[in-house]
C-alpha atoms as a PDB file:
ATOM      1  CA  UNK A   1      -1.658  29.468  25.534  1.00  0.00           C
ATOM      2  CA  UNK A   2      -2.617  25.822  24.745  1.00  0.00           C
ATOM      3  CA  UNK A   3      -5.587  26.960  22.240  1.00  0.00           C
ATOM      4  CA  UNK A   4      -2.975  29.234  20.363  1.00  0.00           C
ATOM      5  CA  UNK A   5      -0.212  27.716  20.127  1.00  0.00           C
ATOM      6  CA  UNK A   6      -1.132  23.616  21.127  1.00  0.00           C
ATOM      7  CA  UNK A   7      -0.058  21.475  23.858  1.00  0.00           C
ATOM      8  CA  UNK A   8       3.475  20.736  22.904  1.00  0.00           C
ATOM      9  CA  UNK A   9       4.555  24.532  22.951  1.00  0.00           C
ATOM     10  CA  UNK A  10       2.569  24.713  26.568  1.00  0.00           C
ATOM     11  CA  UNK A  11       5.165  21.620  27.652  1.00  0.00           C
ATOM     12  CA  UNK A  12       8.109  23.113  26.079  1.00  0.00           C
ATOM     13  CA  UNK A  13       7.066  26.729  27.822  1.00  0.00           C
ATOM     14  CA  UNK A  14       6.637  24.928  31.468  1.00  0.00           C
ATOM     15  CA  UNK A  15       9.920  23.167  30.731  1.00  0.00           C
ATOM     16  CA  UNK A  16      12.047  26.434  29.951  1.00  0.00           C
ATOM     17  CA  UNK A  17      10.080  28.272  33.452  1.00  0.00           C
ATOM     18  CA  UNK A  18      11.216  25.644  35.357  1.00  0.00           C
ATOM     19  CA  UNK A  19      15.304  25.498  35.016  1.00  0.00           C
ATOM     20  CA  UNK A  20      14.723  23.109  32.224  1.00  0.00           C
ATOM     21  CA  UNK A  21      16.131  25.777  29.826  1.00  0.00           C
ATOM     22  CA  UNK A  22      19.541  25.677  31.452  1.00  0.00           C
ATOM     23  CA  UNK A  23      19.302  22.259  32.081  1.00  0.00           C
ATOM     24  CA  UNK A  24      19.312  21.884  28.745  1.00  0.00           C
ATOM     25  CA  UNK A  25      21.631  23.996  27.511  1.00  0.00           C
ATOM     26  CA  UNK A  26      24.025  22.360  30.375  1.00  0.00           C
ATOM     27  CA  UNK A  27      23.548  19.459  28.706  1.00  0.00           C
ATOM     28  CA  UNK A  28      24.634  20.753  25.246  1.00  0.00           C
ATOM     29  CA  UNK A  29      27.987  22.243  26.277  1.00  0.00           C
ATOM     30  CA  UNK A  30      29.022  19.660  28.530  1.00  0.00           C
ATOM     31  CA  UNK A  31      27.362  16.560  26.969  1.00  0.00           C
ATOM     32  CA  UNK A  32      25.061  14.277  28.652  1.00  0.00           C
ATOM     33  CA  UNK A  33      24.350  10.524  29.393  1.00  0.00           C
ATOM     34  CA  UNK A  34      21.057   8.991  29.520  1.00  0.00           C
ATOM     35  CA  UNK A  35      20.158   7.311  32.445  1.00  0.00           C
ATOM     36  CA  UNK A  36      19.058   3.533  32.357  1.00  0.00           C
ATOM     37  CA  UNK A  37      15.940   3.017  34.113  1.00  0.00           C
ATOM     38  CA  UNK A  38      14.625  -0.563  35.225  1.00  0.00           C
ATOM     39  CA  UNK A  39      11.720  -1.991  34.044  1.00  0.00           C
ATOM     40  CA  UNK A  40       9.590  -4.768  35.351  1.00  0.00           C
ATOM     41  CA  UNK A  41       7.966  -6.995  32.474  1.00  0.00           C
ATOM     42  CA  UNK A  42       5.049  -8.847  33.597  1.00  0.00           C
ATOM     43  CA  UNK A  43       3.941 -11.810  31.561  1.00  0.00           C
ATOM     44  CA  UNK A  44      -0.112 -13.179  32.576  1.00  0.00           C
ATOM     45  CA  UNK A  45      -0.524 -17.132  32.737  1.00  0.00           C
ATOM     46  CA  UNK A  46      -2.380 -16.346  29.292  1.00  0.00           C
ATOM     47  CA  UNK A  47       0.444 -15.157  27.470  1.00  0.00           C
ATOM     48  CA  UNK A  48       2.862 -18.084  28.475  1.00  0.00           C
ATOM     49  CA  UNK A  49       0.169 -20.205  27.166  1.00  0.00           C
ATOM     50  CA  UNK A  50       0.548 -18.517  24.088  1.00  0.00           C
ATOM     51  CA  UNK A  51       4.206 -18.778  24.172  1.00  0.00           C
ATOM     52  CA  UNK A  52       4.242 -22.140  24.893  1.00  0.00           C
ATOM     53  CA  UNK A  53       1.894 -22.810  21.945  1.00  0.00           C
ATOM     54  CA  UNK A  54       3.832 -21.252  19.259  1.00  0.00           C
ATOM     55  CA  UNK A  55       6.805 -23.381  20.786  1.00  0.00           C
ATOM     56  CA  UNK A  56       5.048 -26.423  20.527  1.00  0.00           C
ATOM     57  CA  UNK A  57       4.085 -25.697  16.911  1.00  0.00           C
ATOM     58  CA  UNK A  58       7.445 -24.746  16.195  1.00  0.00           C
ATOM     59  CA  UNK A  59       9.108 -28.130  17.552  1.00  0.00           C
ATOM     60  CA  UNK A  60       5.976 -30.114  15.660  1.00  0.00           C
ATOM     61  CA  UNK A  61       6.612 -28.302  12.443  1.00  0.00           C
ATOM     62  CA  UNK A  62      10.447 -29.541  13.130  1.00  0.00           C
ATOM     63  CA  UNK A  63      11.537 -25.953  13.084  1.00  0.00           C
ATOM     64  CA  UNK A  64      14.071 -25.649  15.479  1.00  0.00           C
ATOM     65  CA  UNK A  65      15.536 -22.382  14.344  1.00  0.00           C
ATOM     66  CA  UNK A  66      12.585 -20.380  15.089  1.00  0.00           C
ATOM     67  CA  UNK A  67      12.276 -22.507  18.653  1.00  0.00           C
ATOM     68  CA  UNK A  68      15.991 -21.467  19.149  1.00  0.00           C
ATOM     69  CA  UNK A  69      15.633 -17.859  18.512  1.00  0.00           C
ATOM     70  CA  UNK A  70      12.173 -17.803  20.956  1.00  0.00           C
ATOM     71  CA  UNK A  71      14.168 -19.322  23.563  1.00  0.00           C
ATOM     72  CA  UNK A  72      17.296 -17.253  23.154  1.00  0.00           C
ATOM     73  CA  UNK A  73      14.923 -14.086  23.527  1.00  0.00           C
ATOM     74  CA  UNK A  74      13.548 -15.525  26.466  1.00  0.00           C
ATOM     75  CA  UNK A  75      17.212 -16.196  27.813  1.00  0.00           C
ATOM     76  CA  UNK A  76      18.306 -13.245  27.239  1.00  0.00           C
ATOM     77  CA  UNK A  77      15.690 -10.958  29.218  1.00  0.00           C
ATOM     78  CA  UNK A  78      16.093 -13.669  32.040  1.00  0.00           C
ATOM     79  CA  UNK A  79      12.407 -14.983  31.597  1.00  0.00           C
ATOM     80  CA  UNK A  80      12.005 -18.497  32.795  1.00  0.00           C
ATOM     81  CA  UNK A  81       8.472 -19.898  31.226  1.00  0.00           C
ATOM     82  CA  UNK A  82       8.055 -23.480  32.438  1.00  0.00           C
ATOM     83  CA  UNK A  83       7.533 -26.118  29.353  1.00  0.00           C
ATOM     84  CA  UNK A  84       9.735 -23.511  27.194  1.00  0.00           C
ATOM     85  CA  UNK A  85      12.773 -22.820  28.464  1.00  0.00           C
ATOM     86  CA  UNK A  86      12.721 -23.535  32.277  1.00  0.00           C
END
């Protein structure tokens, strides 16, 4: 089935044979939310560097603004980078 009609009808097909077809439909007549799911972000020792560099550019180059917004960002996903904003 893949070679004749490609690997996206093959998904939708295993979908539908599996209850996904009412699922779906469910979904339609009754409305649906979309579930948050949690994510880890994971930041190496190289890309604080990095971080920290463009910081330290910004506050030599006197633009604050940018160092603002990079630290609000940072803020706001709760990341705590020594030297930038911890």
């Amino acid at each position: 089935m893949t070679e004749k009609h490609g690997e996206y009808w093959k998904t939708l097909y295993d979908f539908g044979n599996n209850g996904g077809f009412l699922k779906l439909i469910d979904a339609l007549r009754y409305g649906y939310e979309i579930e948050d799911e949690p994510i880890t972000v994971t930041i190496t020792p190289v890309q604080q560097n990095k971080i920290r560099s463009f910081c330290n550019c910004y506050k030599q180059n006197c633009d604050y603004h940018s160092l603002n917004v990079v630290k609000a960002v940072l803020d706001s996903l709760e990341i705590k980078i020594p030297g930038v904003n911890a």
